[in-house]
C-alpha atoms as a PDB file:
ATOM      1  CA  UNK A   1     163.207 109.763 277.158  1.00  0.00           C
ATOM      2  CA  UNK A   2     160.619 108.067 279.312  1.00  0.00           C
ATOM      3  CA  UNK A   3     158.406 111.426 279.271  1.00  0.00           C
ATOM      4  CA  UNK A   4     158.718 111.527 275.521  1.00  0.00           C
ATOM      5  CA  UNK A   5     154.692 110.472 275.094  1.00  0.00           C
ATOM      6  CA  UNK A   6     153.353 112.682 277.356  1.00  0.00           C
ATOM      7  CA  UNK A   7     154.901 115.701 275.274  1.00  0.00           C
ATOM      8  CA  UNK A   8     151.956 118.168 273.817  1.00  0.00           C
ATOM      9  CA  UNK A   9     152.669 121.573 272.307  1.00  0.00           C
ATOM     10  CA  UNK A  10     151.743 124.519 274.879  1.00  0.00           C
ATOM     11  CA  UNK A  11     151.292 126.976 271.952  1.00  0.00           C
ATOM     12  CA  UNK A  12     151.810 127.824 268.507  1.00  0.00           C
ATOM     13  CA  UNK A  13     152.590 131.005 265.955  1.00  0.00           C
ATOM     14  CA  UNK A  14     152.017 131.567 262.589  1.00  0.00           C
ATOM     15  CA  UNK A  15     154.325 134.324 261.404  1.00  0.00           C
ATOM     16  CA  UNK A  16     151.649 135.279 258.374  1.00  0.00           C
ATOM     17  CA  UNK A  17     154.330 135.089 255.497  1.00  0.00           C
ATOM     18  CA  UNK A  18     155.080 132.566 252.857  1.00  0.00           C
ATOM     19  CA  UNK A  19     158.127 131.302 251.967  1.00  0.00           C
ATOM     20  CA  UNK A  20     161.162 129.215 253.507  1.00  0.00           C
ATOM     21  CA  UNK A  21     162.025 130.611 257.015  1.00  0.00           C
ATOM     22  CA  UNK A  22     165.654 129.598 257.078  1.00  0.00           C
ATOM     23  CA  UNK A  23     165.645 130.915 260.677  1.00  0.00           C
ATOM     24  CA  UNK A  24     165.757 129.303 263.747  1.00  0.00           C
ATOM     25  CA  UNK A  25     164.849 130.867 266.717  1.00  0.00           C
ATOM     26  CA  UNK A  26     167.031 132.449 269.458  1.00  0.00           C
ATOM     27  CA  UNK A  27     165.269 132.794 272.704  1.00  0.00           C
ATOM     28  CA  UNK A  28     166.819 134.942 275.793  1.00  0.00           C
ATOM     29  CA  UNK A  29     165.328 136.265 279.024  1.00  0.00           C
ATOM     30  CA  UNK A  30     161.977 134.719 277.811  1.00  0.00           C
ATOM     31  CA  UNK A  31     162.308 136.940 275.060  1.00  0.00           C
ATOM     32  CA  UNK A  32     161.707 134.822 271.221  1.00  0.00           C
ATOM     33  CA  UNK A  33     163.036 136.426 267.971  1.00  0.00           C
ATOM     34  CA  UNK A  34     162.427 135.058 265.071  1.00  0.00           C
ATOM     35  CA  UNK A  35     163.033 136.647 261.155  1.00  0.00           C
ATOM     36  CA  UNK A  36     161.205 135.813 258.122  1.00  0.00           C
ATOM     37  CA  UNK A  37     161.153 136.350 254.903  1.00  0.00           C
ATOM     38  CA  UNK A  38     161.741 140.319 253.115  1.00  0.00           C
ATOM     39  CA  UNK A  39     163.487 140.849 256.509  1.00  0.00           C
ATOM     40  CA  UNK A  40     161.264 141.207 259.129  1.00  0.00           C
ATOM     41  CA  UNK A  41     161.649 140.307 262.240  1.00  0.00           C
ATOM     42  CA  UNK A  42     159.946 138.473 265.805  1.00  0.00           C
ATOM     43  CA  UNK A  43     159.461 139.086 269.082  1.00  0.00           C
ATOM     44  CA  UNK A  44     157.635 137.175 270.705  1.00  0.00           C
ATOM     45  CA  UNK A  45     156.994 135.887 275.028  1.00  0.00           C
ATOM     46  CA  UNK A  46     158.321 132.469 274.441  1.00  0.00           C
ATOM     47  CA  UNK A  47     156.151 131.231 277.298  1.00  0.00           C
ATOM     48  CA  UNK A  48     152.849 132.411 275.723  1.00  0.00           C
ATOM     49  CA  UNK A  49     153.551 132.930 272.223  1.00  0.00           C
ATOM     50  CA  UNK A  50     152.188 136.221 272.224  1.00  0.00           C
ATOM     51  CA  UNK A  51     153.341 138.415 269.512  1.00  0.00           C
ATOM     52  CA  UNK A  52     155.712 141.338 271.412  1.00  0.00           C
ATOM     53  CA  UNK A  53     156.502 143.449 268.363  1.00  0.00           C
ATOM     54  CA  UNK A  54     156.855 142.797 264.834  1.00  0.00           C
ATOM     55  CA  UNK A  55     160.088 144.908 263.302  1.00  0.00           C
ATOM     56  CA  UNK A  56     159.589 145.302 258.833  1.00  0.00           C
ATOM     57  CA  UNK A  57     162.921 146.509 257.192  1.00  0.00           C
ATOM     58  CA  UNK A  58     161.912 148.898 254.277  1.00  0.00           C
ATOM     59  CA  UNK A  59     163.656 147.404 251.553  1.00  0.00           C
ATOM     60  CA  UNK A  60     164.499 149.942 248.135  1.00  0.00           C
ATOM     61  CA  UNK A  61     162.875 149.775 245.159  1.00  0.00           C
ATOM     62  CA  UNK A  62     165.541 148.098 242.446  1.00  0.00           C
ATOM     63  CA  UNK A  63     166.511 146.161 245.397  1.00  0.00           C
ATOM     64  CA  UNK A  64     169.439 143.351 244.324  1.00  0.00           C
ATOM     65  CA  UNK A  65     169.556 139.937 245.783  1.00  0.00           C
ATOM     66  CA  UNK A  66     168.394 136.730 244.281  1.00  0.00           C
ATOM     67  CA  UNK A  67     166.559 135.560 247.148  1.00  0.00           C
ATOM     68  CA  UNK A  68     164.630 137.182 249.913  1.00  0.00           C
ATOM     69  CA  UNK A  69     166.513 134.795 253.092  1.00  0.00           C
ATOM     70  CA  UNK A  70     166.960 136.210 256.547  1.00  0.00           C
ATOM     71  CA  UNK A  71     168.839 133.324 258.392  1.00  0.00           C
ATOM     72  CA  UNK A  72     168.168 135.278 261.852  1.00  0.00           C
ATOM     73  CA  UNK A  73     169.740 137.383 265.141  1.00  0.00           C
ATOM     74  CA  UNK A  74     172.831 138.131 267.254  1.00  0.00           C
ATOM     75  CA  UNK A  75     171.725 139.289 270.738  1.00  0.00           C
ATOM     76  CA  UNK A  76     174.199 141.627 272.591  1.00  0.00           C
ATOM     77  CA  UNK A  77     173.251 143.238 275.727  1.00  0.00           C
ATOM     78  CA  UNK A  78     170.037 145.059 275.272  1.00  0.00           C
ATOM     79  CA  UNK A  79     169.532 144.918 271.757  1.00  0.00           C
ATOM     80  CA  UNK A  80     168.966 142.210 269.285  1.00  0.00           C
ATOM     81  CA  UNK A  81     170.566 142.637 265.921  1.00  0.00           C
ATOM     82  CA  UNK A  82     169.510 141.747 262.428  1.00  0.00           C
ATOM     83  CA  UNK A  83     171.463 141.769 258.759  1.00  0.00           C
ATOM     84  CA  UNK A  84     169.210 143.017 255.728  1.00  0.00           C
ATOM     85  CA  UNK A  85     169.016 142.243 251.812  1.00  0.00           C
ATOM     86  CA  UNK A  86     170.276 146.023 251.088  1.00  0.00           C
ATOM     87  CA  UNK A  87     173.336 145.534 252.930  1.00  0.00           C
ATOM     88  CA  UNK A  88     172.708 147.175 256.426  1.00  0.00           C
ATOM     89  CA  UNK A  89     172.827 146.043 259.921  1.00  0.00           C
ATOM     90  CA  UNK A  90     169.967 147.422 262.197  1.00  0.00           C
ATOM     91  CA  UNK A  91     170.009 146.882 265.782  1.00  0.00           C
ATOM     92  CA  UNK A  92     166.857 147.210 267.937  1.00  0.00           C
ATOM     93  CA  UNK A  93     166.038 147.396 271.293  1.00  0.00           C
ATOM     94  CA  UNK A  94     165.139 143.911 272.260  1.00  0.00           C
ATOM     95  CA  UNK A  95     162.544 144.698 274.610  1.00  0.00           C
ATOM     96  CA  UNK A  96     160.579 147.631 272.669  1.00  0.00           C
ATOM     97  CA  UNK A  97     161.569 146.762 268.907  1.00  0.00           C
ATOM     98  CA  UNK A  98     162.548 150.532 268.653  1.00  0.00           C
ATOM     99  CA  UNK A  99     165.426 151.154 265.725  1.00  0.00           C
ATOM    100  CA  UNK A 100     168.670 152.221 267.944  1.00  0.00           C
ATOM    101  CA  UNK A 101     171.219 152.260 265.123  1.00  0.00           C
ATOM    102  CA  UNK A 102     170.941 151.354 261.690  1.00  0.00           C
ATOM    103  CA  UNK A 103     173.929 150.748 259.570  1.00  0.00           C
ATOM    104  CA  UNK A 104     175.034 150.454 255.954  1.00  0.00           C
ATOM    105  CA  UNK A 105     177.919 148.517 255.214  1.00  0.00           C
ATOM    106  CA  UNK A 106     177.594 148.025 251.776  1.00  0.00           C
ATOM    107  CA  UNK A 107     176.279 148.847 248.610  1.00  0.00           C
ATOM    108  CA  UNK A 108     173.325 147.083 247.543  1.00  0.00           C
ATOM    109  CA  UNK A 109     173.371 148.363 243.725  1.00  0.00           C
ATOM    110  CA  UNK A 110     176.662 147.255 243.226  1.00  0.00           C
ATOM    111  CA  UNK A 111     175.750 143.681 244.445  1.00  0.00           C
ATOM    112  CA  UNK A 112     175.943 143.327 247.985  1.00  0.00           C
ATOM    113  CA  UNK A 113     173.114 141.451 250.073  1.00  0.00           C
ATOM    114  CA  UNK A 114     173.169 139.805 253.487  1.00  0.00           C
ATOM    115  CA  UNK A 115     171.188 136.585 254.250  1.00  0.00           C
ATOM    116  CA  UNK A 116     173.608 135.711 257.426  1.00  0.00           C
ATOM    117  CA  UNK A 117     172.470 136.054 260.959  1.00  0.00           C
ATOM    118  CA  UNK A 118     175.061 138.814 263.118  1.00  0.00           C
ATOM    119  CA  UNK A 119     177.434 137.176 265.149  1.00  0.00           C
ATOM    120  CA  UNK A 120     178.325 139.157 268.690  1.00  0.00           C
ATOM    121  CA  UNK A 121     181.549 138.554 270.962  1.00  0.00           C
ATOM    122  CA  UNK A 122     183.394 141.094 272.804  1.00  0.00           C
ATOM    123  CA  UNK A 123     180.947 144.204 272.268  1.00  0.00           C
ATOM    124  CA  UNK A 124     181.065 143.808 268.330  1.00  0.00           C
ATOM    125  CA  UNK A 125     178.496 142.601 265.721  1.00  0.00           C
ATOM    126  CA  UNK A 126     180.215 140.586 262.458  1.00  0.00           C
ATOM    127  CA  UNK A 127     178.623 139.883 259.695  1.00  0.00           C
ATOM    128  CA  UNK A 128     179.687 138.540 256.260  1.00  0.00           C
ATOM    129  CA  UNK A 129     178.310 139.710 252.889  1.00  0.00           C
ATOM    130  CA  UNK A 130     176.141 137.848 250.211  1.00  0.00           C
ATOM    131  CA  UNK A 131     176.773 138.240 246.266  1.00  0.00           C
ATOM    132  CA  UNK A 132     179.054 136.302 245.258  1.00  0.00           C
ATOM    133  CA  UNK A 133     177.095 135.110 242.109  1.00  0.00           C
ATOM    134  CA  UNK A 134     177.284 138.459 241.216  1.00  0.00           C
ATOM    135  CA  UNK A 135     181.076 139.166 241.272  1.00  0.00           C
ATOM    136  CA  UNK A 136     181.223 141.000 244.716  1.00  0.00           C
ATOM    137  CA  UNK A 137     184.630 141.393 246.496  1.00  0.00           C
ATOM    138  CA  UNK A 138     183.426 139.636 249.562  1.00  0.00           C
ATOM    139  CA  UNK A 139     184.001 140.653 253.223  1.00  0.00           C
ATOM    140  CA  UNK A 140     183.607 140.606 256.990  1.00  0.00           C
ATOM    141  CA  UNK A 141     182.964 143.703 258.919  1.00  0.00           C
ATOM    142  CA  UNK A 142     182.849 144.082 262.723  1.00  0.00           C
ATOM    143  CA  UNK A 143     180.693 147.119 263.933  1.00  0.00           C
ATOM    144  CA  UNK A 144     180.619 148.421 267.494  1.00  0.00           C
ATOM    145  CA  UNK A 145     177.219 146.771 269.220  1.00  0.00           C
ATOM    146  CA  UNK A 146     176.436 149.938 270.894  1.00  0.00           C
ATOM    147  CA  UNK A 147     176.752 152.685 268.068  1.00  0.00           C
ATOM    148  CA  UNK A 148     177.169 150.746 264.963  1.00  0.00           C
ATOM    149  CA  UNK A 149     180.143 152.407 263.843  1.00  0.00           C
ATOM    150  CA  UNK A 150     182.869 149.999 261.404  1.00  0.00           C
ATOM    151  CA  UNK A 151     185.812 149.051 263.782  1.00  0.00           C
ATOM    152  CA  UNK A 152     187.136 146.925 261.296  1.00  0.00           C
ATOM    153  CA  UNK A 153     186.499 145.262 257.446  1.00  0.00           C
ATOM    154  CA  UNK A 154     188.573 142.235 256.312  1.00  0.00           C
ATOM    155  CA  UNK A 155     188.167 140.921 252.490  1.00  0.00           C
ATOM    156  CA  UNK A 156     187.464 137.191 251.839  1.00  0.00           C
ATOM    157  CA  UNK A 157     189.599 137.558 248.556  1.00  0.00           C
ATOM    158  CA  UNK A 158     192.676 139.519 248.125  1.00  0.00           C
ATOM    159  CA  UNK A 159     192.815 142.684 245.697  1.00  0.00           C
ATOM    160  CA  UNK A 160     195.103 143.088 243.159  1.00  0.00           C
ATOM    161  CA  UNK A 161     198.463 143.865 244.164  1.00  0.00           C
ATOM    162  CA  UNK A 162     197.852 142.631 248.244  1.00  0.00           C
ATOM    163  CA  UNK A 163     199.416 138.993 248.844  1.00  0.00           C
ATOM    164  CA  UNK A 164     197.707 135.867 247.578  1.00  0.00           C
ATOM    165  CA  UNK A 165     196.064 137.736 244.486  1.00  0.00           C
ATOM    166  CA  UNK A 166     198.121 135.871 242.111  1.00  0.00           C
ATOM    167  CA  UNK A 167     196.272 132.294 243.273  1.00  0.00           C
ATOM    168  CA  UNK A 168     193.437 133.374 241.336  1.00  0.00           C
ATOM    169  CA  UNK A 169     192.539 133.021 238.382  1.00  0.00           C
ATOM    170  CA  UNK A 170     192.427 136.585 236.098  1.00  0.00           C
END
């Protein structure tokens, strides 16, 4: 506390979009990533500042989602991974930015957008679906960090017919 005045920033970035960056950033192996807005994402050398690589998810045209959020990463290993607004998962290689897998788990027409950073543990990537305003059957899936491939989906509401259905209302 007694150093607190002789703080001064050592550097600053400007990611070059508008809009609320809900996104905080994640910093490993003096490695930054950072996502913005429309799903792009950060890398940056957190002790210069220097832009690394700049990652821009092609979003479709039509695209559903009522807001454009990314609320950031999950880092696993070698790779740093990212949810989209069109329902995907795309890992990249956290030192080049080069696309290893990319991953649909949803889709987007029917409702389905992400917002939510990843979470990693034990060699898989969750993530949790946005949509809800729009009637979507929510879910978590957990996809395999190295190949992207579903290892398991659980629903946030039960279906008709599976127990605790009859709790909601019809």
């Amino acid at each position: 506390v007694s150093n607190v005045e002789g703080l001064v920033p050592v550097w600053t970035f400007s990611t070059g979009t508008n809009g609320g960056h809900e996104s905080p950033p994640v910093v490993n192996d003096g490695l930054m990533f950072i996502t913005q807005p429309g799903n792009q994402l950060l890398a940056l050398d957190a002790r210069t500042g220097n832009l690394l690589w700049r990652y821009v998810h092609e979003l479709p045209e039509g695209l559903v989602a009522f807001h454009n959020t990314n609320r950031g990463v999950a880092l696993f290993g070698d790779k740093v991974y990212m949810a989209t607004l069109d329902a995907r998962v795309v890992a990249l290689d956290a030192v080049s930015g080069r696309v290893v897998w990319d991953t649909p788990v949803a889709d987007n027409r029917s409702g389905y957008y992400m917002t939510l950073a990843p979470l990693a543990a034990r060699g898989r990537i969750m993530v949790g679906t946005s949509g809800g305003e729009l009637g979507i059957r929510g879910f978590v899936v957990a996809l395999d960090a190295e190949t992207g491939e579903e290892i398991w989906r659980t629903h946030t509401v039960p279906a008709p017919g599976e127990f605790g259905n009859d709790t909601w209302p019809g």
